[in-house]
C-alpha atoms as a PDB file:
ATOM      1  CA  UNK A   1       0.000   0.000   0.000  1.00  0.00           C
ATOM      2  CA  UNK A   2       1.619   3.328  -1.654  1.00  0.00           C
ATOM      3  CA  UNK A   3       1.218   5.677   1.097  1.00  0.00           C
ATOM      4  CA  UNK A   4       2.395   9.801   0.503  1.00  0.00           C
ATOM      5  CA  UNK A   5       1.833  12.008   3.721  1.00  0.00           C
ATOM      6  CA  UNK A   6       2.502  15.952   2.897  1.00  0.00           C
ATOM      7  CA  UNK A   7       3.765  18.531   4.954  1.00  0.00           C
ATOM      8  CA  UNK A   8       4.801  22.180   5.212  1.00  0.00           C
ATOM      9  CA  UNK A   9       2.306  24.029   4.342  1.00  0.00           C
ATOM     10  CA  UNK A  10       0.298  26.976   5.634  1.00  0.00           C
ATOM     11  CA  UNK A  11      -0.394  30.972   5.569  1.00  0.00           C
ATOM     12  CA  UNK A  12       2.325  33.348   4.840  1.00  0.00           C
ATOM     13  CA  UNK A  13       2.870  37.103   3.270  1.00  0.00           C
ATOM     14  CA  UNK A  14       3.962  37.605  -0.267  1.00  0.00           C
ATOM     15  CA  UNK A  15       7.346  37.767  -0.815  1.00  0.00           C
ATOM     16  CA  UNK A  16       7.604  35.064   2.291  1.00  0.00           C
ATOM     17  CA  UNK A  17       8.861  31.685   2.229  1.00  0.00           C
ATOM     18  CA  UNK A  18       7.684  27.451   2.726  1.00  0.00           C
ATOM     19  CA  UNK A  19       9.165  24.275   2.305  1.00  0.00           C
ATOM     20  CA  UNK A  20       6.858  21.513   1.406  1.00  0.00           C
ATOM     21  CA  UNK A  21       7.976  18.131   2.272  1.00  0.00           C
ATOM     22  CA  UNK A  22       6.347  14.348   0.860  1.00  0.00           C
ATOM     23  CA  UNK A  23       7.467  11.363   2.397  1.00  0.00           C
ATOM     24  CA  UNK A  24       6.607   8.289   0.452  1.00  0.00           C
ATOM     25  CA  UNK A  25       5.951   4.771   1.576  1.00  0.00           C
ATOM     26  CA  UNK A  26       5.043   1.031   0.586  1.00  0.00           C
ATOM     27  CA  UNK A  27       6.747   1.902  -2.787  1.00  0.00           C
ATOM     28  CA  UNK A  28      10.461   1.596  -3.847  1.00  0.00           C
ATOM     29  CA  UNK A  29      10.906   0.329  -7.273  1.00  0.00           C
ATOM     30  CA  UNK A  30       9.131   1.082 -10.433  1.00  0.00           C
ATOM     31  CA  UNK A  31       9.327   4.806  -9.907  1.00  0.00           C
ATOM     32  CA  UNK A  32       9.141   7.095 -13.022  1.00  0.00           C
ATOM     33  CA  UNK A  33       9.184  10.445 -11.116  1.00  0.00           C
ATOM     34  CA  UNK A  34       7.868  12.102  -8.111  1.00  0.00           C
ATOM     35  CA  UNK A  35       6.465  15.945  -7.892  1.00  0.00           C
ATOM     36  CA  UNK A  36       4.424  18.365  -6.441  1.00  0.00           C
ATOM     37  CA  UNK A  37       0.798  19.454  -8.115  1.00  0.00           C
ATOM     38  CA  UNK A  38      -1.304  22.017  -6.934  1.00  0.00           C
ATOM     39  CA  UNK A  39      -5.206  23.216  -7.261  1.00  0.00           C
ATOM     40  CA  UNK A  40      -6.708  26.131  -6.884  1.00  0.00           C
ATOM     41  CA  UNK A  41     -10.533  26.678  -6.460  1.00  0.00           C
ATOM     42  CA  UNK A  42     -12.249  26.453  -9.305  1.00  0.00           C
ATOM     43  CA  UNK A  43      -9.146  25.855 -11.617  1.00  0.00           C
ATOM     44  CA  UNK A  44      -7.829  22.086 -12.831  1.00  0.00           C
ATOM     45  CA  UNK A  45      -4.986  20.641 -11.132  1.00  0.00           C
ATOM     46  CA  UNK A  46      -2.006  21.422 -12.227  1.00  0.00           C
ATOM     47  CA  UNK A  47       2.032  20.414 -12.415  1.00  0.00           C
ATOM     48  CA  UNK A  48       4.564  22.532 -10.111  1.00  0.00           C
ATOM     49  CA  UNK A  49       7.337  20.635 -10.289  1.00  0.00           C
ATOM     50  CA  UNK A  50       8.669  16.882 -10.722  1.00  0.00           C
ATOM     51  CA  UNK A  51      11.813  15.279 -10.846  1.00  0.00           C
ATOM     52  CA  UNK A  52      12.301  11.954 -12.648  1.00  0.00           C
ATOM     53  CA  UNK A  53      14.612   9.007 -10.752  1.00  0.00           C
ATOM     54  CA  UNK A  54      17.158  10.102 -13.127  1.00  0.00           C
ATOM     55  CA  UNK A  55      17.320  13.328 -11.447  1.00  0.00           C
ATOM     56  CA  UNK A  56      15.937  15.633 -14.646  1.00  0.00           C
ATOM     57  CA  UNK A  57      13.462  18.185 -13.342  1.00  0.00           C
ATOM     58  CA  UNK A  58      10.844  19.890 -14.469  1.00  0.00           C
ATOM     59  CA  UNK A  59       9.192  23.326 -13.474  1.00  0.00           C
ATOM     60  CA  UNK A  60       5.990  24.982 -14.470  1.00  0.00           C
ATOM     61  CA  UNK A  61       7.016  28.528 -16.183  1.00  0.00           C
ATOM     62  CA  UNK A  62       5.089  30.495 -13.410  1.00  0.00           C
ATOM     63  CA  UNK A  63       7.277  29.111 -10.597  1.00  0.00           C
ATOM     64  CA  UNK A  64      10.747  28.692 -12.715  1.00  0.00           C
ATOM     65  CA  UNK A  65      13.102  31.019 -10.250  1.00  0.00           C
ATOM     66  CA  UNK A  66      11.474  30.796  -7.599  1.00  0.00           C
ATOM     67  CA  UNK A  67      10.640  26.971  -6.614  1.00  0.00           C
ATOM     68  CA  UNK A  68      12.969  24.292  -6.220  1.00  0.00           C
ATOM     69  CA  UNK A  69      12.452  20.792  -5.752  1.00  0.00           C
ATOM     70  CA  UNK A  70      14.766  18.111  -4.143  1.00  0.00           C
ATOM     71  CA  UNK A  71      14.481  14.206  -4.013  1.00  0.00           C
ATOM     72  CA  UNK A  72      15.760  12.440  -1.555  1.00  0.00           C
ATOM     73  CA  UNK A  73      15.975   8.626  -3.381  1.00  0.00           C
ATOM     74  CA  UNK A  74      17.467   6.570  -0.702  1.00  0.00           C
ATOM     75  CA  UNK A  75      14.570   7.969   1.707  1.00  0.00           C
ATOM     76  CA  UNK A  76      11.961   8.253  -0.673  1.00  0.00           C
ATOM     77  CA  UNK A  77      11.200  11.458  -0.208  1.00  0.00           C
ATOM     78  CA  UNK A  78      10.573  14.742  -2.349  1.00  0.00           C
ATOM     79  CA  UNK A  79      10.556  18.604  -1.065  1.00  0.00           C
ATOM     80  CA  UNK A  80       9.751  21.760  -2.438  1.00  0.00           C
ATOM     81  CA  UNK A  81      11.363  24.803  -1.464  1.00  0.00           C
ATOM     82  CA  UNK A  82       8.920  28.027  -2.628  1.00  0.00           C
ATOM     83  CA  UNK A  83      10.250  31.524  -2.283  1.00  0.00           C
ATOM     84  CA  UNK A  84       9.009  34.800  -3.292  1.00  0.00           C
ATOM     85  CA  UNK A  85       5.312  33.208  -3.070  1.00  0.00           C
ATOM     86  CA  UNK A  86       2.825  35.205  -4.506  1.00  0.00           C
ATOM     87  CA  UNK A  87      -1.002  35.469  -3.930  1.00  0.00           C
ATOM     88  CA  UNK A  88      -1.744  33.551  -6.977  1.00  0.00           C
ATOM     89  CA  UNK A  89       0.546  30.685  -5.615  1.00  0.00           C
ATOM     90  CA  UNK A  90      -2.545  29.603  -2.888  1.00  0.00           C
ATOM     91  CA  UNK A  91      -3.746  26.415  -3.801  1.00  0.00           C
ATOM     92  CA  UNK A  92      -3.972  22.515  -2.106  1.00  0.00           C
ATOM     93  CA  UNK A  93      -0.234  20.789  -3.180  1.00  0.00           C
ATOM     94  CA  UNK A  94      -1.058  17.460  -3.629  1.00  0.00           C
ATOM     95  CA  UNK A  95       2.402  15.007  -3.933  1.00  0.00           C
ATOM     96  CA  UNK A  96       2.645  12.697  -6.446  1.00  0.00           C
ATOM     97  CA  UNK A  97       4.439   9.337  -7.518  1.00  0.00           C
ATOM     98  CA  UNK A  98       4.665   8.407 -10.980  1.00  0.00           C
ATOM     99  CA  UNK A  99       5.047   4.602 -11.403  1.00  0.00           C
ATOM    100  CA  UNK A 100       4.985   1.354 -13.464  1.00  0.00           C
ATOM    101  CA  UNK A 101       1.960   0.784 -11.503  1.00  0.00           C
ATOM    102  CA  UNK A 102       0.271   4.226 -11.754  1.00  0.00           C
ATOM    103  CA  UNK A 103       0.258   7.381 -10.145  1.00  0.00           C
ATOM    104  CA  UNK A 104      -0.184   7.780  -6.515  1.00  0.00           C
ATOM    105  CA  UNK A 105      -1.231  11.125  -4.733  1.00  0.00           C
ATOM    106  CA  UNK A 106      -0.922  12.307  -1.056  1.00  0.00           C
ATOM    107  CA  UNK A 107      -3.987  14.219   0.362  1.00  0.00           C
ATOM    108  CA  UNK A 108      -3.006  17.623  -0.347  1.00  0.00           C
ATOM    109  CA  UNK A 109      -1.402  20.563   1.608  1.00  0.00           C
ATOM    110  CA  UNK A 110      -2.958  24.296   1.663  1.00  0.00           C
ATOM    111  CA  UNK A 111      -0.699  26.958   1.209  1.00  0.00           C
ATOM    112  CA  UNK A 112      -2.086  30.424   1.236  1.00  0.00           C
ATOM    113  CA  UNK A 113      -0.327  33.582   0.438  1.00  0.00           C
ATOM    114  CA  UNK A 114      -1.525  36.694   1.555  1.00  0.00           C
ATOM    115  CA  UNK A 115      -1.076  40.251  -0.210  1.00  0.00           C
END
């Protein structure tokens, strides 16, 4: 049982600061990628940032600069480091694992960023 528990997130100012962490569980082989996805009401879901078990990552154009994410592969675990957050940055950041299997998701995070 693929298990993804987020944490990290919460209110903060523009211009501020928050690390989102995922750590991953029941699942070590067969993984494609892991990344961060976020939703905001009444918008789709979308792709923040992933980074394949090769190490290539990818960012979505409004966060290139100013997100980073890490993987840590021997503890199954991905982070994302968001600076210089904006207000259009509040969403639910869902984690996600891509594998041979499927995709798995965590329940989501909120971050909100106040102006």
């Amino acid at each position: 049982q693929v298990q993804l528990v987020e944490s990290g997130g919460g209110l903060v100012q523009a211009g501020g600061s928050l690390r989102l962490s995922c750590a991953a569980s029941g699942n070590f082989f067969g993984i494609y990628a892991m990344g961060w996805y976020r939703q905001a009401p009444g918008k789709q879901r979308e792709l923040v940032a992933a980074v394949t078990s090769g190490g290539t990552t990818n960012y979505a154009d409004s966060v290139k600069g100013r997100f980073t994410i890490s993987r840590d592969v021997a503890k199954n675990t991905v982070s994302l480091q968001m600076n210089s957050l904006k207000p259009e940055d509040t969403a639910v950041y869902y984690c996600n694992q891509a594998t041979q299997n499927g995709d798995y998701w965590g329940r989501g995070t909120q971050v909100t960023v106040s102006s």
